[in-house]
Every structure is written in C-alpha cells, then in structure tokens.
C-alpha atoms as a PDB file:
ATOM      1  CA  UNK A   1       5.521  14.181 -24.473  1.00  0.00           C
ATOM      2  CA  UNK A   2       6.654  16.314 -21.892  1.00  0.00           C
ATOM      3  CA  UNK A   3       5.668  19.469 -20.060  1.00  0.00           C
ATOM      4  CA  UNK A   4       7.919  22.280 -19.026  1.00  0.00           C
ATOM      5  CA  UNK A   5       6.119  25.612 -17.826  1.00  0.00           C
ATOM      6  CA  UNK A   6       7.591  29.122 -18.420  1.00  0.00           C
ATOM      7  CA  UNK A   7       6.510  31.823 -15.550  1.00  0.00           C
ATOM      8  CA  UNK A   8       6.710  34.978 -16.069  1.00  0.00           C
ATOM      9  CA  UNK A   9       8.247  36.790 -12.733  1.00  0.00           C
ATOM     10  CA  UNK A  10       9.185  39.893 -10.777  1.00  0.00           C
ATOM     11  CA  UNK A  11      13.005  39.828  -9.816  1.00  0.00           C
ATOM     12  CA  UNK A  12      14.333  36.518 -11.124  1.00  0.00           C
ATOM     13  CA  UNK A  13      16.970  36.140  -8.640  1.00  0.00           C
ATOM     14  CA  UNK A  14      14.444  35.941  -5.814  1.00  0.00           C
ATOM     15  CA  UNK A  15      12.546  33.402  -8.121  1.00  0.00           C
ATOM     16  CA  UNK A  16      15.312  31.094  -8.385  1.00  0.00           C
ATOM     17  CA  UNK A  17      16.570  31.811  -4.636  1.00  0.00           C
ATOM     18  CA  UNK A  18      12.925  30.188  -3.301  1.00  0.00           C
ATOM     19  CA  UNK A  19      13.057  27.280  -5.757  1.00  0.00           C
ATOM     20  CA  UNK A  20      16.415  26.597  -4.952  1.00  0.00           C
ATOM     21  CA  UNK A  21      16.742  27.089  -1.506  1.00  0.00           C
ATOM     22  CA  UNK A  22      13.135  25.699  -0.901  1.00  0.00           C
ATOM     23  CA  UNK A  23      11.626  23.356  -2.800  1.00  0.00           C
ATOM     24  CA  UNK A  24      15.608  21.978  -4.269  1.00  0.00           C
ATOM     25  CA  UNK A  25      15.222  22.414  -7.887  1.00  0.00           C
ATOM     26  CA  UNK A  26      18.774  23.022  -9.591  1.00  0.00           C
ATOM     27  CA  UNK A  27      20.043  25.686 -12.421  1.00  0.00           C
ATOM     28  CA  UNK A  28      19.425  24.259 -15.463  1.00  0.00           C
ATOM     29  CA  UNK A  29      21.005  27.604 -17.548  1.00  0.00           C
ATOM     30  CA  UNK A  30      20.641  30.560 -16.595  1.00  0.00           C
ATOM     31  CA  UNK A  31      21.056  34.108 -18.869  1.00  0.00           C
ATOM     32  CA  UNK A  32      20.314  37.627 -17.579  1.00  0.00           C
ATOM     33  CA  UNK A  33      16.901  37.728 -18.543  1.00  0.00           C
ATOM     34  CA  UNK A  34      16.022  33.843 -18.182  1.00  0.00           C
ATOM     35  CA  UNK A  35      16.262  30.821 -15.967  1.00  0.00           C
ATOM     36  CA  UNK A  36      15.764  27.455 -16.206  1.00  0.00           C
ATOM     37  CA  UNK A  37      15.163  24.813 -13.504  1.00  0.00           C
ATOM     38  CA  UNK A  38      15.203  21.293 -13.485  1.00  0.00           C
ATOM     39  CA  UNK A  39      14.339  18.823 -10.489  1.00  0.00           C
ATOM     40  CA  UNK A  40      14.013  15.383 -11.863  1.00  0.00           C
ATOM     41  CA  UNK A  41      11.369  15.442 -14.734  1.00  0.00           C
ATOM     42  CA  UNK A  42      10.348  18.493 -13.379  1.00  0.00           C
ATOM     43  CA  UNK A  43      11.584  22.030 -15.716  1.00  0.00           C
ATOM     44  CA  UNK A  44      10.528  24.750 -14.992  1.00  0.00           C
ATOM     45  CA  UNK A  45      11.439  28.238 -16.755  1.00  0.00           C
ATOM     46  CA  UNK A  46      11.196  32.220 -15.512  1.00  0.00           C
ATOM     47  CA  UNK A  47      11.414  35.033 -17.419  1.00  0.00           C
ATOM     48  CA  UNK A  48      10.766  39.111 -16.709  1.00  0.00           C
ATOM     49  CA  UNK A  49       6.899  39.835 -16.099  1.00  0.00           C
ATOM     50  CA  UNK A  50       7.773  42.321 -18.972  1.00  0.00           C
ATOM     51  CA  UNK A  51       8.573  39.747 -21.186  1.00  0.00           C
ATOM     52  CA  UNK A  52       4.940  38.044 -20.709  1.00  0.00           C
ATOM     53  CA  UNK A  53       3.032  37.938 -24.208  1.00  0.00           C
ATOM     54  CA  UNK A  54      -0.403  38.476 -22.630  1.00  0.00           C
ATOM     55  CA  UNK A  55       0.133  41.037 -19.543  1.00  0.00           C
ATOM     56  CA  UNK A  56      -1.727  40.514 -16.521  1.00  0.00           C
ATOM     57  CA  UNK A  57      -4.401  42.512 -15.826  1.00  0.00           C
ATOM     58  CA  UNK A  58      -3.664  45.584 -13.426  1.00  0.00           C
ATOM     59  CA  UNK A  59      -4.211  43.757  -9.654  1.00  0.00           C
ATOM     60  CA  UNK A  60      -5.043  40.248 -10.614  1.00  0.00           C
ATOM     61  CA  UNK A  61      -2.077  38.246  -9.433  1.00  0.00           C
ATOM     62  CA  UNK A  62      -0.054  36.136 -11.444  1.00  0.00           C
ATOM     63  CA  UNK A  63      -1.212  32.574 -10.564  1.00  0.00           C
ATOM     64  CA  UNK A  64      -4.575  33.420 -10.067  1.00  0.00           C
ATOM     65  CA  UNK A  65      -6.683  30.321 -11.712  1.00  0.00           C
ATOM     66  CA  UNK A  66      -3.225  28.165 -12.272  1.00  0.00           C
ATOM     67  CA  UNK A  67      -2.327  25.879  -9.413  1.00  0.00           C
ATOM     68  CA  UNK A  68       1.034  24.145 -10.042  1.00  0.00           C
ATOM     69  CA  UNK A  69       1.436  20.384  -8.956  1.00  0.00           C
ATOM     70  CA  UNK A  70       4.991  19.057  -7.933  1.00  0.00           C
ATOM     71  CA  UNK A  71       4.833  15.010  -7.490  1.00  0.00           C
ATOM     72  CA  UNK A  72       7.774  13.850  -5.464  1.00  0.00           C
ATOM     73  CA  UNK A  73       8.270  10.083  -5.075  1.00  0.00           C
ATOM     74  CA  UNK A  74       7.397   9.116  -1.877  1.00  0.00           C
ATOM     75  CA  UNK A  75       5.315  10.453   1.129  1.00  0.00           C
ATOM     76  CA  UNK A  76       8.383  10.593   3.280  1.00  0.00           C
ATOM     77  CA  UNK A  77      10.102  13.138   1.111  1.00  0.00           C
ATOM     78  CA  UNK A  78       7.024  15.033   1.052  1.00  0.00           C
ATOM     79  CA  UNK A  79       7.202  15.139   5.002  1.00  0.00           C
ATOM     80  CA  UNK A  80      11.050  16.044   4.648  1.00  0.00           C
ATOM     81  CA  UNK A  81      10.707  19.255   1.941  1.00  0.00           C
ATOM     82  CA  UNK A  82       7.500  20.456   4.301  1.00  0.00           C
ATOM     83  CA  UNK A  83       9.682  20.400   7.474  1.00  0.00           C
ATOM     84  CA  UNK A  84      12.566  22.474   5.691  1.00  0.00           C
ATOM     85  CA  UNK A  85       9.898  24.702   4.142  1.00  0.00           C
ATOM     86  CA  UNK A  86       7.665  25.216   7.235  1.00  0.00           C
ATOM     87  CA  UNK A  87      11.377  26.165   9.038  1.00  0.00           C
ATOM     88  CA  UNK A  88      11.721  29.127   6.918  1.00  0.00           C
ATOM     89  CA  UNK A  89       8.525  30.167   5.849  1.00  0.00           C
ATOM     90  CA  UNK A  90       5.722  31.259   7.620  1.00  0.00           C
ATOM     91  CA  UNK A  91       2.905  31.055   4.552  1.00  0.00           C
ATOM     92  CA  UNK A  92       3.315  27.497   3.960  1.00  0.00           C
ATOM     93  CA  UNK A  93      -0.168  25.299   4.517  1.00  0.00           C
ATOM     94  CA  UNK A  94      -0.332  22.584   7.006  1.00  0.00           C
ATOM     95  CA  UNK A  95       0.811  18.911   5.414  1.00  0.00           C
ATOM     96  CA  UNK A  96      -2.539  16.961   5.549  1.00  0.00           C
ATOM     97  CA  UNK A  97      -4.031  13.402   4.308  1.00  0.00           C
ATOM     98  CA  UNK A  98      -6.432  14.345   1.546  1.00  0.00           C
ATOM     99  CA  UNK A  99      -9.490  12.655   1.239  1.00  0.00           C
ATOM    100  CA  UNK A 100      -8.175  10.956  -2.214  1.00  0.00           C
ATOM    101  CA  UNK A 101      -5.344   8.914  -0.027  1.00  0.00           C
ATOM    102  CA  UNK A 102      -2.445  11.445  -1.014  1.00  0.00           C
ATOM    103  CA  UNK A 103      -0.807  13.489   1.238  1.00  0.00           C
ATOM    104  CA  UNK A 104       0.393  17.417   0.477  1.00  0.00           C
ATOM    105  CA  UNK A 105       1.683  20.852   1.745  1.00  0.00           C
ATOM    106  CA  UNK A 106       0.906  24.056  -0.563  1.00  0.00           C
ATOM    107  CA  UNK A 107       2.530  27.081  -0.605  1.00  0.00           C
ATOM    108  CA  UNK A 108       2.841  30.268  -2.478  1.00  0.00           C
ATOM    109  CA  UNK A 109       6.190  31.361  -4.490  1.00  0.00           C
ATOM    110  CA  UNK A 110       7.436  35.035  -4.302  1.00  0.00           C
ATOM    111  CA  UNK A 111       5.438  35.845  -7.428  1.00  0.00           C
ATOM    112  CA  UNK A 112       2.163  34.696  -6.032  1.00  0.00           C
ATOM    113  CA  UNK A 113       2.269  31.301  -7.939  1.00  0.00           C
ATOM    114  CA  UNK A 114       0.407  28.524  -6.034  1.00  0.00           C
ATOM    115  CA  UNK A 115       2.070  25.591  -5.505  1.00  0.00           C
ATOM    116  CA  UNK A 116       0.824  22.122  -4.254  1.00  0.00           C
ATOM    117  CA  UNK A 117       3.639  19.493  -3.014  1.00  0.00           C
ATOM    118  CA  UNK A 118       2.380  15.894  -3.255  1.00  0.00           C
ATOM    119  CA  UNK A 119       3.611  12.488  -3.836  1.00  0.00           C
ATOM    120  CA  UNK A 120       3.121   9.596  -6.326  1.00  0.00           C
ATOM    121  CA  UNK A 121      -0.473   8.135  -5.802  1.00  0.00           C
ATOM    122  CA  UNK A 122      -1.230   4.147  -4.241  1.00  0.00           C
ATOM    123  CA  UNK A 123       0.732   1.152  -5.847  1.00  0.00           C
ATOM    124  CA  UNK A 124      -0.882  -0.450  -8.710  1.00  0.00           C
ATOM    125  CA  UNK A 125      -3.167  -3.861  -8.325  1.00  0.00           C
ATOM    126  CA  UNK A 126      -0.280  -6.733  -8.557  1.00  0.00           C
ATOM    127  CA  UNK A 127       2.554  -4.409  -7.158  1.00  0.00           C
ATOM    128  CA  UNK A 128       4.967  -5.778  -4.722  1.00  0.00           C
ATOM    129  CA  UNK A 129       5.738  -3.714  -2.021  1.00  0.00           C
ATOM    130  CA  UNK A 130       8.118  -3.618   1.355  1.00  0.00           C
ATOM    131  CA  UNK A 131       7.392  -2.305   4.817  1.00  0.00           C
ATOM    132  CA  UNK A 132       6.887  -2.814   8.502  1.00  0.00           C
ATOM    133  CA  UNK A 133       4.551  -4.702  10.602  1.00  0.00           C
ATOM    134  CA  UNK A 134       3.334  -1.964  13.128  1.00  0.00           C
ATOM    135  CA  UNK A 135       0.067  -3.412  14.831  1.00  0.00           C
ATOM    136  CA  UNK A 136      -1.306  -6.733  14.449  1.00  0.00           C
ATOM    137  CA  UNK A 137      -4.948  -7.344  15.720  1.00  0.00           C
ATOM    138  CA  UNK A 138      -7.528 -10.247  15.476  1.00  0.00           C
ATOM    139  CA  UNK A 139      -9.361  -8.219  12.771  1.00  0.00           C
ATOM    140  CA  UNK A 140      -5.995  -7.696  10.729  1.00  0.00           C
ATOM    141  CA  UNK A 141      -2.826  -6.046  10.358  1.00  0.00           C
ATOM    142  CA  UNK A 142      -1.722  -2.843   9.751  1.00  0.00           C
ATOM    143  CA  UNK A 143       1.756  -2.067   7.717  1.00  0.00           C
ATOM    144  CA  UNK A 144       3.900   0.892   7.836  1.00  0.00           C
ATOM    145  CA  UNK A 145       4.591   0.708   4.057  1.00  0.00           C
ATOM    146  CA  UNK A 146       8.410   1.854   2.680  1.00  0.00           C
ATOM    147  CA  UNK A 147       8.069   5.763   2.081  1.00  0.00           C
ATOM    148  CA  UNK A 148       4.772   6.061   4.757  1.00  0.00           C
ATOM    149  CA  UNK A 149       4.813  10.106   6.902  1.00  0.00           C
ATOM    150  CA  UNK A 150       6.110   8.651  10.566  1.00  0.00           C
ATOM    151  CA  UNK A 151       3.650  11.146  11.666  1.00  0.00           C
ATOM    152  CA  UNK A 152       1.005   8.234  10.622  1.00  0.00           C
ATOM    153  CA  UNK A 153       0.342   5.719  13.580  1.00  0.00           C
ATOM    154  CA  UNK A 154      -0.468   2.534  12.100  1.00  0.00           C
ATOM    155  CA  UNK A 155       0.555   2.818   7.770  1.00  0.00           C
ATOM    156  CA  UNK A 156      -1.613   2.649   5.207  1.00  0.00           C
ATOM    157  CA  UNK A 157      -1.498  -0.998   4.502  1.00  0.00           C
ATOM    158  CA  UNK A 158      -3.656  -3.160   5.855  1.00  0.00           C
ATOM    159  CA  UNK A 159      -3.570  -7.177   5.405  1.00  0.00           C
ATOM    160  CA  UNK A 160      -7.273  -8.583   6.465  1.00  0.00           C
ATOM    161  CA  UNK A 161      -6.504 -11.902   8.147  1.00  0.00           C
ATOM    162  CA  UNK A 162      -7.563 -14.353   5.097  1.00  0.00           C
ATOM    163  CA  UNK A 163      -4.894 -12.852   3.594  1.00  0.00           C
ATOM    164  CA  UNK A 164      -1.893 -13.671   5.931  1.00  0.00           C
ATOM    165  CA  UNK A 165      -1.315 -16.926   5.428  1.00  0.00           C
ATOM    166  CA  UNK A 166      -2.613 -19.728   3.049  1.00  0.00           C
ATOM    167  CA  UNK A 167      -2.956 -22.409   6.910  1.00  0.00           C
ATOM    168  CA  UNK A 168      -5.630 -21.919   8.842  1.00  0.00           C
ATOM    169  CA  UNK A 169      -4.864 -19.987  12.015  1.00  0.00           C
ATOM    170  CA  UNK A 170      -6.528 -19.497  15.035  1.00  0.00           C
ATOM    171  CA  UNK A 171      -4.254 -16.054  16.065  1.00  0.00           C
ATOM    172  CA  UNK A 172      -2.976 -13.803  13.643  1.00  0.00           C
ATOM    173  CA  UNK A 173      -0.332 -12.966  16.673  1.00  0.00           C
ATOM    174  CA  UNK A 174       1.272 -16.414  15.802  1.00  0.00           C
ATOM    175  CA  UNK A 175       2.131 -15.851  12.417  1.00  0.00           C
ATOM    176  CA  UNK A 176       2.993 -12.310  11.858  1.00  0.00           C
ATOM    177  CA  UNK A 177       4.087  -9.676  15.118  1.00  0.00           C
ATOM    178  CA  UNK A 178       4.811  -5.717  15.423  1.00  0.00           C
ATOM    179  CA  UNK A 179       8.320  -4.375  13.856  1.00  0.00           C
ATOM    180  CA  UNK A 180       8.470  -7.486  11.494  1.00  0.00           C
ATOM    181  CA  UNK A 181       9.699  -6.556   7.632  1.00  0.00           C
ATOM    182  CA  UNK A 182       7.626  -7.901   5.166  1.00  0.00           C
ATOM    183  CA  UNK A 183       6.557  -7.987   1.300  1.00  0.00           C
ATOM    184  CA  UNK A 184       3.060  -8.397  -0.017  1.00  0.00           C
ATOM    185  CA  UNK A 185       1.123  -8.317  -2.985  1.00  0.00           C
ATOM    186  CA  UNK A 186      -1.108  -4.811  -3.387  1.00  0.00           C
ATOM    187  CA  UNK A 187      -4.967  -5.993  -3.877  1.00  0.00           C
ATOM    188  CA  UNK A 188      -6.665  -2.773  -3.871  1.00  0.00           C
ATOM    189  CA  UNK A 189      -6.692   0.251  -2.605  1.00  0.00           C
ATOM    190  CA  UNK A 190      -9.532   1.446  -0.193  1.00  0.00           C
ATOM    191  CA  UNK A 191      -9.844   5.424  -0.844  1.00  0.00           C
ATOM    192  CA  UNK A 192     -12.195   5.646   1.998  1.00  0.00           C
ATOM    193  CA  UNK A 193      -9.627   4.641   4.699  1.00  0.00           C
ATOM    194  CA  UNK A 194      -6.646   5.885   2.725  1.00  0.00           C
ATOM    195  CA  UNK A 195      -5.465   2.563   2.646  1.00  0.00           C
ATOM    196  CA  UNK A 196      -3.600  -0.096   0.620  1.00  0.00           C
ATOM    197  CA  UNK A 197      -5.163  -3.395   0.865  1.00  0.00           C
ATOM    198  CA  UNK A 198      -2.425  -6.244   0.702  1.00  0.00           C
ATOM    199  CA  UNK A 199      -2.360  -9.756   0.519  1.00  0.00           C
ATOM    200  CA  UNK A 200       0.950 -11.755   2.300  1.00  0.00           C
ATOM    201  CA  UNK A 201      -0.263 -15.003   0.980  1.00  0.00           C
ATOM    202  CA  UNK A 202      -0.703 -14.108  -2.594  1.00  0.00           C
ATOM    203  CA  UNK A 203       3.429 -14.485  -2.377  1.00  0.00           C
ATOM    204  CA  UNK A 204       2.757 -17.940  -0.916  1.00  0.00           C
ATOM    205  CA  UNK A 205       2.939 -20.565  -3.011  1.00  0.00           C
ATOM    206  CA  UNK A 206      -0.662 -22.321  -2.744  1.00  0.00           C
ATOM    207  CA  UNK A 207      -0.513 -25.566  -1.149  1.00  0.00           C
ATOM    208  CA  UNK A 208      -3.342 -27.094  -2.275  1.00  0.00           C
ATOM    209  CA  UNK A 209      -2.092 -27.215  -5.796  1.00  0.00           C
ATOM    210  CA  UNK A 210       0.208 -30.163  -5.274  1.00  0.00           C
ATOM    211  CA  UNK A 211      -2.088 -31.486  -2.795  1.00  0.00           C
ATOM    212  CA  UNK A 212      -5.115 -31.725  -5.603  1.00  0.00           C
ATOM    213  CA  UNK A 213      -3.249 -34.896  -6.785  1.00  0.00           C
ATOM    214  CA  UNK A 214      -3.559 -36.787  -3.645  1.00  0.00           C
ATOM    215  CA  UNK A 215      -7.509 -37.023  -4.047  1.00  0.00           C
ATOM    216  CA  UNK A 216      -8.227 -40.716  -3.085  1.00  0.00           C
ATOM    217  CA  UNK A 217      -5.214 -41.138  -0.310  1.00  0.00           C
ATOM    218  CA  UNK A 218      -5.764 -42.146   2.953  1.00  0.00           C
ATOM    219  CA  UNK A 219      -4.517 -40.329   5.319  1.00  0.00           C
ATOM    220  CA  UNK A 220      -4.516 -39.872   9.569  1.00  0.00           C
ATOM    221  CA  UNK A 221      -4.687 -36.450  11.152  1.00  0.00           C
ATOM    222  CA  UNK A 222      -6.411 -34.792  14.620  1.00  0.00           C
ATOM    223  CA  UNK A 223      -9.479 -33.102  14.618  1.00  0.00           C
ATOM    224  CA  UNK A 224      -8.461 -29.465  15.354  1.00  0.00           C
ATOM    225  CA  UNK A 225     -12.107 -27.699  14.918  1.00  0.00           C
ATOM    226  CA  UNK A 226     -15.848 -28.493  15.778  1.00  0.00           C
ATOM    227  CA  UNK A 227     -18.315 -27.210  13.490  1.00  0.00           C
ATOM    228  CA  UNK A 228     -22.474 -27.218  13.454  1.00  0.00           C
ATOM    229  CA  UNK A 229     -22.372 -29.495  10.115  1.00  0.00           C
ATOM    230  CA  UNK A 230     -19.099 -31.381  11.073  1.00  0.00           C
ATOM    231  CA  UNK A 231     -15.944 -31.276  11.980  1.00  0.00           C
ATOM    232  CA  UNK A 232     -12.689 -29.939  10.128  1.00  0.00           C
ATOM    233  CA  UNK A 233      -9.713 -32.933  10.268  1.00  0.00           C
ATOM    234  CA  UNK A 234      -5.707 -31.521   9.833  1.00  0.00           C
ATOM    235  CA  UNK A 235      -4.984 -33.148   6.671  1.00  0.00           C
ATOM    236  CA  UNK A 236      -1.059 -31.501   6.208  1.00  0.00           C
ATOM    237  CA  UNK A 237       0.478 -28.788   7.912  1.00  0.00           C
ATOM    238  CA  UNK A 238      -1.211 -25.757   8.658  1.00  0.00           C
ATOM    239  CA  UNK A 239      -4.497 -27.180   6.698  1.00  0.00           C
ATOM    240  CA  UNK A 240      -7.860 -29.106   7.475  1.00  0.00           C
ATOM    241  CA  UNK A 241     -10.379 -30.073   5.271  1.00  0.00           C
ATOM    242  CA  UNK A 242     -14.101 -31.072   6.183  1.00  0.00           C
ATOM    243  CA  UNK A 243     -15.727 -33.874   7.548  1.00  0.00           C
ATOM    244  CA  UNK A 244     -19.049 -33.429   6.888  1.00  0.00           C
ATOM    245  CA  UNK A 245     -21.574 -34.688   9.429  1.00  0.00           C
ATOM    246  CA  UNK A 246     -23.541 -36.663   6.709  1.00  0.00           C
ATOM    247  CA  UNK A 247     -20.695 -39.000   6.159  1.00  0.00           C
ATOM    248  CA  UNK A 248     -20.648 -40.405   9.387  1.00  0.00           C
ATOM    249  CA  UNK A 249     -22.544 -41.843  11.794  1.00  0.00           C
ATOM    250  CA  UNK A 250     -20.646 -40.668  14.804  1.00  0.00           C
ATOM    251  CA  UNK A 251     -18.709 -37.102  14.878  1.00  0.00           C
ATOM    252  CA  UNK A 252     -15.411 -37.830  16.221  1.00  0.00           C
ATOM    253  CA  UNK A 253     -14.181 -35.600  19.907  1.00  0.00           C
ATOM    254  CA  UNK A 254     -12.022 -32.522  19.154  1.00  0.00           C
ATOM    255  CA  UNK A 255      -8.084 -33.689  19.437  1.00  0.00           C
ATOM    256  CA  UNK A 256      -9.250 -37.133  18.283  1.00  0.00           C
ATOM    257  CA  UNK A 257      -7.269 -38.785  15.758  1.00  0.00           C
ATOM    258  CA  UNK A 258      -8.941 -39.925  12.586  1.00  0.00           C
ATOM    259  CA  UNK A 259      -8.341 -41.666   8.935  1.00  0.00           C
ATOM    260  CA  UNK A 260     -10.144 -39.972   6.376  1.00  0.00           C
ATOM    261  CA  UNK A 261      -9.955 -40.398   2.625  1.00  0.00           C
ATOM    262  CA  UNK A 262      -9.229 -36.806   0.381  1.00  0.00           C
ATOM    263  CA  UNK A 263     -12.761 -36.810  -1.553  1.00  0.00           C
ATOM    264  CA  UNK A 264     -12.058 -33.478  -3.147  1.00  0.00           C
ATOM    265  CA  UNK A 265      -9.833 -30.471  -3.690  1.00  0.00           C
ATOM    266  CA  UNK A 266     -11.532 -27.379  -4.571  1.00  0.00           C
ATOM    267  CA  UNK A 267      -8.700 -24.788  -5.373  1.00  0.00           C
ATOM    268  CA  UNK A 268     -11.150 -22.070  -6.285  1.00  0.00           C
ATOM    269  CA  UNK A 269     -12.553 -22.275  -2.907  1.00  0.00           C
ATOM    270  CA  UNK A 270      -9.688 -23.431  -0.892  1.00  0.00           C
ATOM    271  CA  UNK A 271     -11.720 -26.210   0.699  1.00  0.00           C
ATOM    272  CA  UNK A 272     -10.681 -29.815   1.126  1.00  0.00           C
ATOM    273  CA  UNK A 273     -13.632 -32.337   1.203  1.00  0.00           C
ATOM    274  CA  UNK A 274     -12.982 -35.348   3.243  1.00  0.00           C
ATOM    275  CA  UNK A 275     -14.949 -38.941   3.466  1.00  0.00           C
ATOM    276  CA  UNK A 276     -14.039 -41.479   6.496  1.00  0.00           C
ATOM    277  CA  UNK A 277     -11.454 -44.466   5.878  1.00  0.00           C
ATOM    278  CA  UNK A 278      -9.712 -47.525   7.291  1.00  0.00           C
ATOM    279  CA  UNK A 279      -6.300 -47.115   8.390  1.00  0.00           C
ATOM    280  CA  UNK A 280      -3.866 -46.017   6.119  1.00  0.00           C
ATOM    281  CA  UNK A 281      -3.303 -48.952   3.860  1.00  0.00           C
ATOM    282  CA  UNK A 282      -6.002 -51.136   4.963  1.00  0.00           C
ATOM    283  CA  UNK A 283      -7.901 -52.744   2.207  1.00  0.00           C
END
C-alpha cells in the first residue's frame, strides 16, 4: 500500500514554487489544472480549490484539523532543509528535540497546510550502527551517532561501561577515547533521555566461550583486585575470575602471583570460579 495525498490549492504555481524551492520535492507531471510531486516515497498532488469535491467552509482554512508529516532519513538532513527554510521564511517553527526522541521543524505552506518535518525514529533492538566517540566518562560514553543534529553536544548514544568491553577495566579512558569511530550493537532505546543505548561488546566475540573448556587447568596469574569475600586472580588477558575466601586459608597480597585451578565457567553470568592449585603441572 501506499499513500499519495491530493490538496486542493489557491494558485498552483505558488504551490509548487514552495515545495520546490523549499522543502525539494520534484515535478512529477504537471497539466494546467494539476500537479504532481514526488520526493522519494513521498507524492504529493494539487489541484484548483475549485476543483475540491467537498468545499471548505467560508473562513475555515484549508488544513485546519490535517497536519501533514514528511519523514526524511536522517536527523542531519532535517537540520539541513530547516536551515534553508528558516533562510527564507520567516513563519517556520523553531527545530526542537521532542519529548518522543525525534527531532522536527513545522511550517505552514502558502495554502495554510501544516506541515511537520521529521526524521526516521531510533534504530531497531539488534541494529548495527556507526558514529563518533565524543565524551567518555567513568559512568559511560556518549556517541555522536552517523546522521546526529551537530547542534547536539554529546549524541544520542550512550554505551554504559559493562558494555565496552568483554575484560575487566579499571578506566573506561583506556579502552575507548573522544573522536574515535566506532560500531555497536543498539540495545534499547531510552525515550526519557532521547537516547540510544548501545552495547560495543555485543560485537566482541565472548571470550569465555572457548575458555569454558579449560575447566580443570591449572593455571598462574597475579592478583589484580581485593575483594571483602576474596580476591579476583587474572586468569587470561583482560579477565579474572574469583578466588573465594572460603577456599583458602590465607588470601594472597594484591600483585601476588598465584596457581589456581578453573573450577567453573559461568557464561550466563560472565564469572569465572577459581579453586587454589600446585604449580602448573605438579601432581
């Protein structure tokens, strides 16, 4: 199916004029007494207020009640039409951030028509999308996503710090910085903050799948984090998995280097269990 709307106007070559000139639709076909414009799946047709089936009532104006929705693709070209628009119009309303995450201009066309210019709505759950790294803070990072207004200071992605990186970090700083291009997984999206909630690691491949086959191996590695019920033991690069207090009698110093045996791999919870051991080897 597929919509195409037929307005009913006063002079049709000031009609076309604004849509052309304004908003860039194209001439479809045009007659003396008809036009029809097309901008991408977009057609709309105008014909002589005369010509109108059901005539308007005398002083009610034509798009009273109608509001007419134009979807470009991307919040950037939003920004770009209401810059050429706002240049040569005085009537047009101010581009804002709408409370549903979207962002618009409207404007009235000679005829009185109302007209709202938007963009498509948030990515899907399971999209991939690009952008740009533009502030990076110990809560999270924020991500100028491909097609964001540069009027916006930060984006509207936002990567919470679990979602970085599948290692354990101690500084989001060292793993991800400011002007850095990046693609990440779309979570959700948060219509409260007008943001897009993305995940960096969900395009990781998850190291603890290979590693769930190495339950029962010995293996050394330094204790890189003291905890109330233990201590947490770097078992490969980038991971640690727990010692728990309760399976030794003496917590080893932070920096110390251990053997522990891989007890379990939990890959719903990401967590490595560990159990003390000889050396490496050692019977």
């Amino acid at each position: 199916m597929r919509l195409r709307m037929e307005l009913f106007v006063d002079d049709l070559d000031v009609t076309v004029a604004f849509y052309t000139e304004m908003l860039g639709f194209q001439v479809d076909r045009r007659s003396d007494g008809y036009a029809a414009l097309r901008r991408g799946e977009v057609v709309l047709g105008f014909g002589p207020a005369a010509d109108h089936p059901d005539r308007q009532p005398p002083g009610q104006a034509k798009g009273s009640g109608v509001e007419i929705v134009l979807e470009l693709d991307t919040a950037a070209e939003v920004s770009a039409l209401y810059d050429h628009c706002r240049s040569r119009l005085s009537t047009v309303e101010p581009l804002r951030l709408r409370p549903w995450g979207l962002h618009d201009f409207r404007l009235f066309d000679p005829d009185g028509y109302y007209l709202r210019v938007t963009h498509a709505g948030p990515p899907p759950r399971g999209a991939v999308v690009r952008g740009t790294i533009s502030e990076v803070h110990n809560f999270g990072v924020f991500v100028r996503l491909d097609g964001d207004l540069p009027s916006d200071s930060t984006g509207t992605g936002f990567i919470r710090v679990p979602e970085v990186t599948w290692d354990h970090i101690d500084n989001v700083a060292d793993v991800v910085h400011a002007g850095q291009r990046i693609s990440a997984e779309v979570l959700d999206y948060d219509a409260d903050r007008g943001q897009v909630q993305l995940s960096l690691k969900a395009l990781q491949p998850n190291p603890l799948v290979a590693f769930a086959e190495r339950v029962g191996e010995v293996l050394r590695g330094p204790v890189v984090k003291v905890v109330p019920f233990g201590v947490f033991v770097r078992v490969m690069p980038g991971f640690a998995g727990l010692l728990h207090e309760s399976a030794v009698p003496r917590l080893p110093a932070m920096g110390e280097v251990v053997a522990v045996r891989i007890a379990e791999v939990d890959l719903t919870r990401q967590r490595v269990r560990l159990e003390p051991a000889g050396e490496p080897g050692a019977e």
